[in-house]
N, C-alpha and C. Protein backbone atom coordinates (compact mmCIF):
# COMPACT_ATOMS: atom_id res chain seq x y z
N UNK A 1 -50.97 -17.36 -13.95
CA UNK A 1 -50.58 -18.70 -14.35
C UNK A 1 -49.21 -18.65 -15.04
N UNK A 2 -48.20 -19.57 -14.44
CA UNK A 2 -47.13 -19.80 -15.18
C UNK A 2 -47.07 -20.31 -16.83
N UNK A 3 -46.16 -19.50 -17.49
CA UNK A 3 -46.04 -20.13 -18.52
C UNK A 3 -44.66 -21.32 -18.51
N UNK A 4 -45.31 -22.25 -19.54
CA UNK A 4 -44.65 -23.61 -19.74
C UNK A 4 -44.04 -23.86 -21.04
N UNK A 5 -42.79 -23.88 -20.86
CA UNK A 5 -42.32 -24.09 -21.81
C UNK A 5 -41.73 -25.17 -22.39
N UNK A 6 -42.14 -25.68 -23.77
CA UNK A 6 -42.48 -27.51 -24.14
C UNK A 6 -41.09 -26.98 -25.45
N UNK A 7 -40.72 -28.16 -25.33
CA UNK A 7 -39.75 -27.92 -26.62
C UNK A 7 -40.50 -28.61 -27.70
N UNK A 8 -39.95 -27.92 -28.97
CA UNK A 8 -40.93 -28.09 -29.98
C UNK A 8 -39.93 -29.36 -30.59
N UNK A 9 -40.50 -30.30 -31.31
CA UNK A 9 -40.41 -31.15 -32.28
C UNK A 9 -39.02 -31.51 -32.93
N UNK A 10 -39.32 -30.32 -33.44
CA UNK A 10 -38.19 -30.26 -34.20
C UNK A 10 -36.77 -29.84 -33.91
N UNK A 11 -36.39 -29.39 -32.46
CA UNK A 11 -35.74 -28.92 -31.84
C UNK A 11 -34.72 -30.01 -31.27
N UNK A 12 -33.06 -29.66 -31.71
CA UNK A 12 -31.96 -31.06 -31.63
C UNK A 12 -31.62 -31.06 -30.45
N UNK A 13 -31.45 -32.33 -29.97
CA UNK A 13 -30.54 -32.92 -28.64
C UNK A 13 -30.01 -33.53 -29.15
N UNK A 14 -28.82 -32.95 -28.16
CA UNK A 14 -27.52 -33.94 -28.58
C UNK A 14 -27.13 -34.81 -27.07
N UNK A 15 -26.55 -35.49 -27.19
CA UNK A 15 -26.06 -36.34 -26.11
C UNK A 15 -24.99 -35.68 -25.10
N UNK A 16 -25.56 -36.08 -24.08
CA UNK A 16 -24.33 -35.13 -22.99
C UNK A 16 -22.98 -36.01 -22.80
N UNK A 17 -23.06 -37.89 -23.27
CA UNK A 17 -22.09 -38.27 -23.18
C UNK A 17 -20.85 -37.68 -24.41
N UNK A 18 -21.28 -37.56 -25.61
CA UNK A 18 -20.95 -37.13 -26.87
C UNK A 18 -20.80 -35.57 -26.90
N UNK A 19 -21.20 -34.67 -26.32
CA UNK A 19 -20.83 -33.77 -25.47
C UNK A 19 -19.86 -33.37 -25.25
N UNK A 20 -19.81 -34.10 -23.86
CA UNK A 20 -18.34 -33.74 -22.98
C UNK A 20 -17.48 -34.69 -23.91
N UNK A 21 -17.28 -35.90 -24.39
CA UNK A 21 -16.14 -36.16 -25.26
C UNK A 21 -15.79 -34.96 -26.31
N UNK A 22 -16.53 -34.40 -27.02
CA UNK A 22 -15.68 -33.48 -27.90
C UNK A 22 -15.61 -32.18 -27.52
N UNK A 23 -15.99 -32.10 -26.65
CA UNK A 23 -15.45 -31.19 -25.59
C UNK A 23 -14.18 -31.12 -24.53
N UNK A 24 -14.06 -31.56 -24.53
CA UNK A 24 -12.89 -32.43 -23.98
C UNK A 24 -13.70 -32.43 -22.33
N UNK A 25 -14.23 -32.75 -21.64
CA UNK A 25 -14.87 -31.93 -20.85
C UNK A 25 -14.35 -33.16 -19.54
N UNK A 26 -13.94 -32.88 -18.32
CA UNK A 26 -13.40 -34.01 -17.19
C UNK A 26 -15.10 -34.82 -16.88
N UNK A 27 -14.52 -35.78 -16.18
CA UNK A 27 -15.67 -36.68 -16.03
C UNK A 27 -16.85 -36.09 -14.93
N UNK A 28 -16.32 -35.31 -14.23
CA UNK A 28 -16.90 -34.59 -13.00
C UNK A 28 -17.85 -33.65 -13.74
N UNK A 29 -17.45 -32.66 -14.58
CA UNK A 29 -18.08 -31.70 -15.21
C UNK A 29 -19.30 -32.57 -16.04
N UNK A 30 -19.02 -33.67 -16.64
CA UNK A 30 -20.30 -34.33 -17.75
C UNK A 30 -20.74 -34.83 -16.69
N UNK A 31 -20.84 -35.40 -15.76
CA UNK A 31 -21.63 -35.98 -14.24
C UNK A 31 -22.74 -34.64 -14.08
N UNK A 32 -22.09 -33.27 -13.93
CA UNK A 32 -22.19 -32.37 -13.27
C UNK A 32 -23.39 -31.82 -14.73
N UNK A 33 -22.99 -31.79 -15.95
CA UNK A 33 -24.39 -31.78 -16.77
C UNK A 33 -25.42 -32.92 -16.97
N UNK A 34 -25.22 -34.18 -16.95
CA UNK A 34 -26.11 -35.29 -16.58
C UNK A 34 -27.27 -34.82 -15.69
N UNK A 35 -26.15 -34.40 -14.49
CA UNK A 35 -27.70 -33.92 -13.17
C UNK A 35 -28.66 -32.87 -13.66
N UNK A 36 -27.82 -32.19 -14.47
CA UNK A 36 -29.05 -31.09 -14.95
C UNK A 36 -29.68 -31.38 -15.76
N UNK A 37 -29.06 -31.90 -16.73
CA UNK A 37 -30.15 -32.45 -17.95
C UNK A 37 -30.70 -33.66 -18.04
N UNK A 38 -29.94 -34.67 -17.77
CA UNK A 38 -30.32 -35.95 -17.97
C UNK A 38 -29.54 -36.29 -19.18
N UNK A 39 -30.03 -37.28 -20.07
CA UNK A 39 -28.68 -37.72 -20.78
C UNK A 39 -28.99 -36.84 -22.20
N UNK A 40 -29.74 -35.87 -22.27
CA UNK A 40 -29.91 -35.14 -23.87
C UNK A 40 -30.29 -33.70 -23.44
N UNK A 41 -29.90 -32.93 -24.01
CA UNK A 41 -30.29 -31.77 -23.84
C UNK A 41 -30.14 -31.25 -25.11
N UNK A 42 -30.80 -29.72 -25.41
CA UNK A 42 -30.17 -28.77 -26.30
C UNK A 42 -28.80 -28.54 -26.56
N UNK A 43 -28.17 -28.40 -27.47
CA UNK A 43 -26.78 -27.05 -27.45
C UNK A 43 -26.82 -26.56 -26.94
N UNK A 44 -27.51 -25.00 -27.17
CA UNK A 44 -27.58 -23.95 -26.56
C UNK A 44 -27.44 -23.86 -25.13
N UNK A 45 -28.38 -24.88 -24.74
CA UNK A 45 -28.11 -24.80 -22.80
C UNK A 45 -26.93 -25.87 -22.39
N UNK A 46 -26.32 -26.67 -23.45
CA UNK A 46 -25.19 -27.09 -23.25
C UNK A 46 -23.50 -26.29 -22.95
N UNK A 47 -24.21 -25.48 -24.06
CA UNK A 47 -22.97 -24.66 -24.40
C UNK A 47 -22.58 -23.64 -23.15
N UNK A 48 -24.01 -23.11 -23.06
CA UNK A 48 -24.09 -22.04 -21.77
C UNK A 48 -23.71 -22.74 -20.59
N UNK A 49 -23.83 -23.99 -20.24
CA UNK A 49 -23.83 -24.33 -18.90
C UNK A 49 -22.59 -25.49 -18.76
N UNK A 50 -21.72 -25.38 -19.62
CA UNK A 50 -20.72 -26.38 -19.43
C UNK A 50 -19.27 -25.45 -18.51
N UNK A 51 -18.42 -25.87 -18.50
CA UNK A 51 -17.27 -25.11 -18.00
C UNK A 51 -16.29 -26.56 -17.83
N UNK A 52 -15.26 -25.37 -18.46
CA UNK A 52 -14.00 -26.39 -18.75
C UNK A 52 -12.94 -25.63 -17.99
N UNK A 53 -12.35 -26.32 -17.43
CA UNK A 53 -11.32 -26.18 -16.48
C UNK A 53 -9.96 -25.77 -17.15
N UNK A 54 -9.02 -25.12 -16.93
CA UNK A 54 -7.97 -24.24 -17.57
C UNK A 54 -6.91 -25.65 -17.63
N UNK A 55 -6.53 -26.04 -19.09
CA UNK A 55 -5.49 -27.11 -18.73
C UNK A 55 -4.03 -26.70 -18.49
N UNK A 56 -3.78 -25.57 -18.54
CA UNK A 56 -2.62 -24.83 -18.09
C UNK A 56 -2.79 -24.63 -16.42
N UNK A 57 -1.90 -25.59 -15.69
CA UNK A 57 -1.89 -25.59 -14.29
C UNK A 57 -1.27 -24.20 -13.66
C-alpha cells in the first residue's frame, strides 16, 4: 500500500501569484507553477520548482 502524504495543519502556503511577483518570475513561468500547484503551495516546493530565466541576454 502506498503511502499518502497529507500536509499537516500547520504547514504555510504562500500564494503562487505573490510568488512569482517577488520573484520577479515572467508570466509564463507563474502559469507554468499554477499548473502544478494550483494557486498555493509550500515554499519549499516553490523554491525547488521555480526557474528564472537569465536577464542578461
Amino acid at each position: 500500500m502506498a503511502k499518502v502524504e497529507h500536509p499537516s495543519l500547520s504547514e504555510e502556503l504562500w500564494s503562487v501569484f505573490d510568488f512569482a511577483r517577488r520573484y520577479r518570475l515572467d508570466k509564463r513561468e507563474e502559469n507554468r507553477l499554477l499548473m502544478l500547484f494550483g494557486t498555493f503551495a509550500s515554499p519549499d516546493k516553490l523554491l525547488a520548482n521555480a526557474r528564472r530565466h537569465s536577464l542578461i541576454g
